[in-house]
Protein backbone atom coordinates (compact mmCIF):
# COMPACT_ATOMS: atom_id res chain seq x y z
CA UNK A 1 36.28 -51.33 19.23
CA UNK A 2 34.16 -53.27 21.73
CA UNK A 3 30.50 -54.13 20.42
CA UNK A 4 28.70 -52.32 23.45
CA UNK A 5 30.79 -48.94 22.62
CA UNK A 6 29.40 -49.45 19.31
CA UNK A 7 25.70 -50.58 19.88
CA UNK A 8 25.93 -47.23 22.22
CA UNK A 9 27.26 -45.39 19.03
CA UNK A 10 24.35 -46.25 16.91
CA UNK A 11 21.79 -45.50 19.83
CA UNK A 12 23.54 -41.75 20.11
CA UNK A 13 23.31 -41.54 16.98
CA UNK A 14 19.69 -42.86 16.57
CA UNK A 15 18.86 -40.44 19.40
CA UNK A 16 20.71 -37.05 17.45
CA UNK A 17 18.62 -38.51 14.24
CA UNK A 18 15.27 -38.67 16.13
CA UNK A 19 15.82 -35.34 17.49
CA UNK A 20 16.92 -33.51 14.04
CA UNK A 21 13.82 -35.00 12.05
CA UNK A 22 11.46 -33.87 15.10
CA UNK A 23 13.19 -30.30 14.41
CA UNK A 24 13.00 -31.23 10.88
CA UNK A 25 9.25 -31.54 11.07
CA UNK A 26 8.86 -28.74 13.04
CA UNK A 27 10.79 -26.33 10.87
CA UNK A 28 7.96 -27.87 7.85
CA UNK A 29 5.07 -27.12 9.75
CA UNK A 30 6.11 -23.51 10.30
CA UNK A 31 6.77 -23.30 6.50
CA UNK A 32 3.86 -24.26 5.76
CA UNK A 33 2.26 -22.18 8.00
CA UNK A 34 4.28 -19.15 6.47
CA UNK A 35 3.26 -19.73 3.18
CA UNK A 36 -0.25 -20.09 3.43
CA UNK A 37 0.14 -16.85 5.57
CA UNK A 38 1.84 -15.23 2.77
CA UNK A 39 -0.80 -16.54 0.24
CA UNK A 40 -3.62 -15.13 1.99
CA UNK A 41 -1.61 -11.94 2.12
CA UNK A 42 -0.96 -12.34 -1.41
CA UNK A 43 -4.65 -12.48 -2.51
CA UNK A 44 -5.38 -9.76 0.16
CA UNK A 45 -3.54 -7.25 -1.79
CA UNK A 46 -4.11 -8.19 -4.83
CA UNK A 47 -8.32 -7.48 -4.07
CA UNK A 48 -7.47 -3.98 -2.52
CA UNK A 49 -4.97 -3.36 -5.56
CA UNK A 50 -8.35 -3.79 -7.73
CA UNK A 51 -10.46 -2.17 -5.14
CA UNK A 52 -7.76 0.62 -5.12
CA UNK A 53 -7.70 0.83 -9.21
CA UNK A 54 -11.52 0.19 -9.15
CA UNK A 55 -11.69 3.54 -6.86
CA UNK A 56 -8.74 5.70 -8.69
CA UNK A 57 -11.42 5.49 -11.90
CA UNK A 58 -14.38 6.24 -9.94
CA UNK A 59 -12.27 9.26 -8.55
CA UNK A 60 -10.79 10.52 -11.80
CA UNK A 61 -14.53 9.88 -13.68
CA UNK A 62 -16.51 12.10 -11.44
CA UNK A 63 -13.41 14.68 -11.38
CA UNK A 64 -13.98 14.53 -15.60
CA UNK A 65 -17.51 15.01 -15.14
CA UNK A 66 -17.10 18.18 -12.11
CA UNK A 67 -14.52 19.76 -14.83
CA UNK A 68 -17.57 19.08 -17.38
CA UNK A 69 -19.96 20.44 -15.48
CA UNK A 70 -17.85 23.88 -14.56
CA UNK A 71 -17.52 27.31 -16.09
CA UNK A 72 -14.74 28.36 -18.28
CA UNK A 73 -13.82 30.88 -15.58
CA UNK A 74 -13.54 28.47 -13.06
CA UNK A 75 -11.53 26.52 -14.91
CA UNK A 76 -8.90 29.00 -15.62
CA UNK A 77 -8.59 29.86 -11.83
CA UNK A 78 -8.04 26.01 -11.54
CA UNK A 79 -5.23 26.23 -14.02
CA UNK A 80 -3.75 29.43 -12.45
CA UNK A 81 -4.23 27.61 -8.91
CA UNK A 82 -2.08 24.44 -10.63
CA UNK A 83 0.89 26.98 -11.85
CA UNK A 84 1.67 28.36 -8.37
CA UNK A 85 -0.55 31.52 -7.72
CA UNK A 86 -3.14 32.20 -5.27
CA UNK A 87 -6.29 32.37 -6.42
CA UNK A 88 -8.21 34.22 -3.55
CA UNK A 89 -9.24 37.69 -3.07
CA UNK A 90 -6.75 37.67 -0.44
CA UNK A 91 -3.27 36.90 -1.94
CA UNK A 92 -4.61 36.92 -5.35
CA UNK A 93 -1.88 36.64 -7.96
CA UNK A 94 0.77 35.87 -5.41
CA UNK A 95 2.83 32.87 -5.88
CA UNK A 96 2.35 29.54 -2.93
CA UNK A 97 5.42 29.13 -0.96
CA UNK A 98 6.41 25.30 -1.38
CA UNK A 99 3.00 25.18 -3.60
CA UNK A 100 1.30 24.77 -0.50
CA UNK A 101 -2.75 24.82 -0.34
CA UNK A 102 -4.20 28.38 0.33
CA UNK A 103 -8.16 27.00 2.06
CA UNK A 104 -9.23 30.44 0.11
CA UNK A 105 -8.62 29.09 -2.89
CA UNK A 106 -9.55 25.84 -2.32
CA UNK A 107 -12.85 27.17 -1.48
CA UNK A 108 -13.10 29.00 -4.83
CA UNK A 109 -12.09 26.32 -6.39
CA UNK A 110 -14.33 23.29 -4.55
CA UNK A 111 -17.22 25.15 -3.68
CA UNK A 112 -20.10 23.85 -4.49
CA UNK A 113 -22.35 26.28 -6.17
């Protein structure tokens, strides 16, 4: 083989080598750029987890504390209301298709007093 067909050899080759480690540095850049992304995201959802959870108890405490604070009576409607039944003069003692809401009952139920 003839030097020059070589020395052009190693320059096409230099050349596809140049190129790939351009693409090569590229490709890290966007990594990078990916995982930071998903790092952020990561943290992001781990803070509305908590605020989530944080909420949930601050939900389920003042539920505790309404059941507390209501009559006996009301209570048993609740429970009735939970089974299946309608709790409203309406439909009262009828079972919920699908245990869908009845806004009667809800009312009953939610009222505030």
């Amino acid at each position: 083989m003839p030097n020059r067909q070589l020395y052009d050899r190693i320059e096409r080759l230099t050349k596809q080598t140049l190129l790939q480690l351009h693409e090569l540095e590229q490709i890290s850049e966007e990594l990078q750029k990916v995982i930071e992304e998903n790092h952020n995201l990561t943290m992001e959802n781990r803070h509305l987890k908590d605020r989530l959870d944080e909420l949930e108890r601050n939900t389920h405490t003042k539920k505790v504390a309404k059941k507390k604070k209501r009559s006996q009576s009301i209570i048993n409607l609740e429970n009735i209301y939970d089974q299946g039944f309608h709790i409203c003069n309406l439909y009262y003692g009828k079972r919920r298709e699908n245990d869908e809401s009845c806004m009667f009952c809800t009312e009953i139920l939610y009222s505030e007093d």
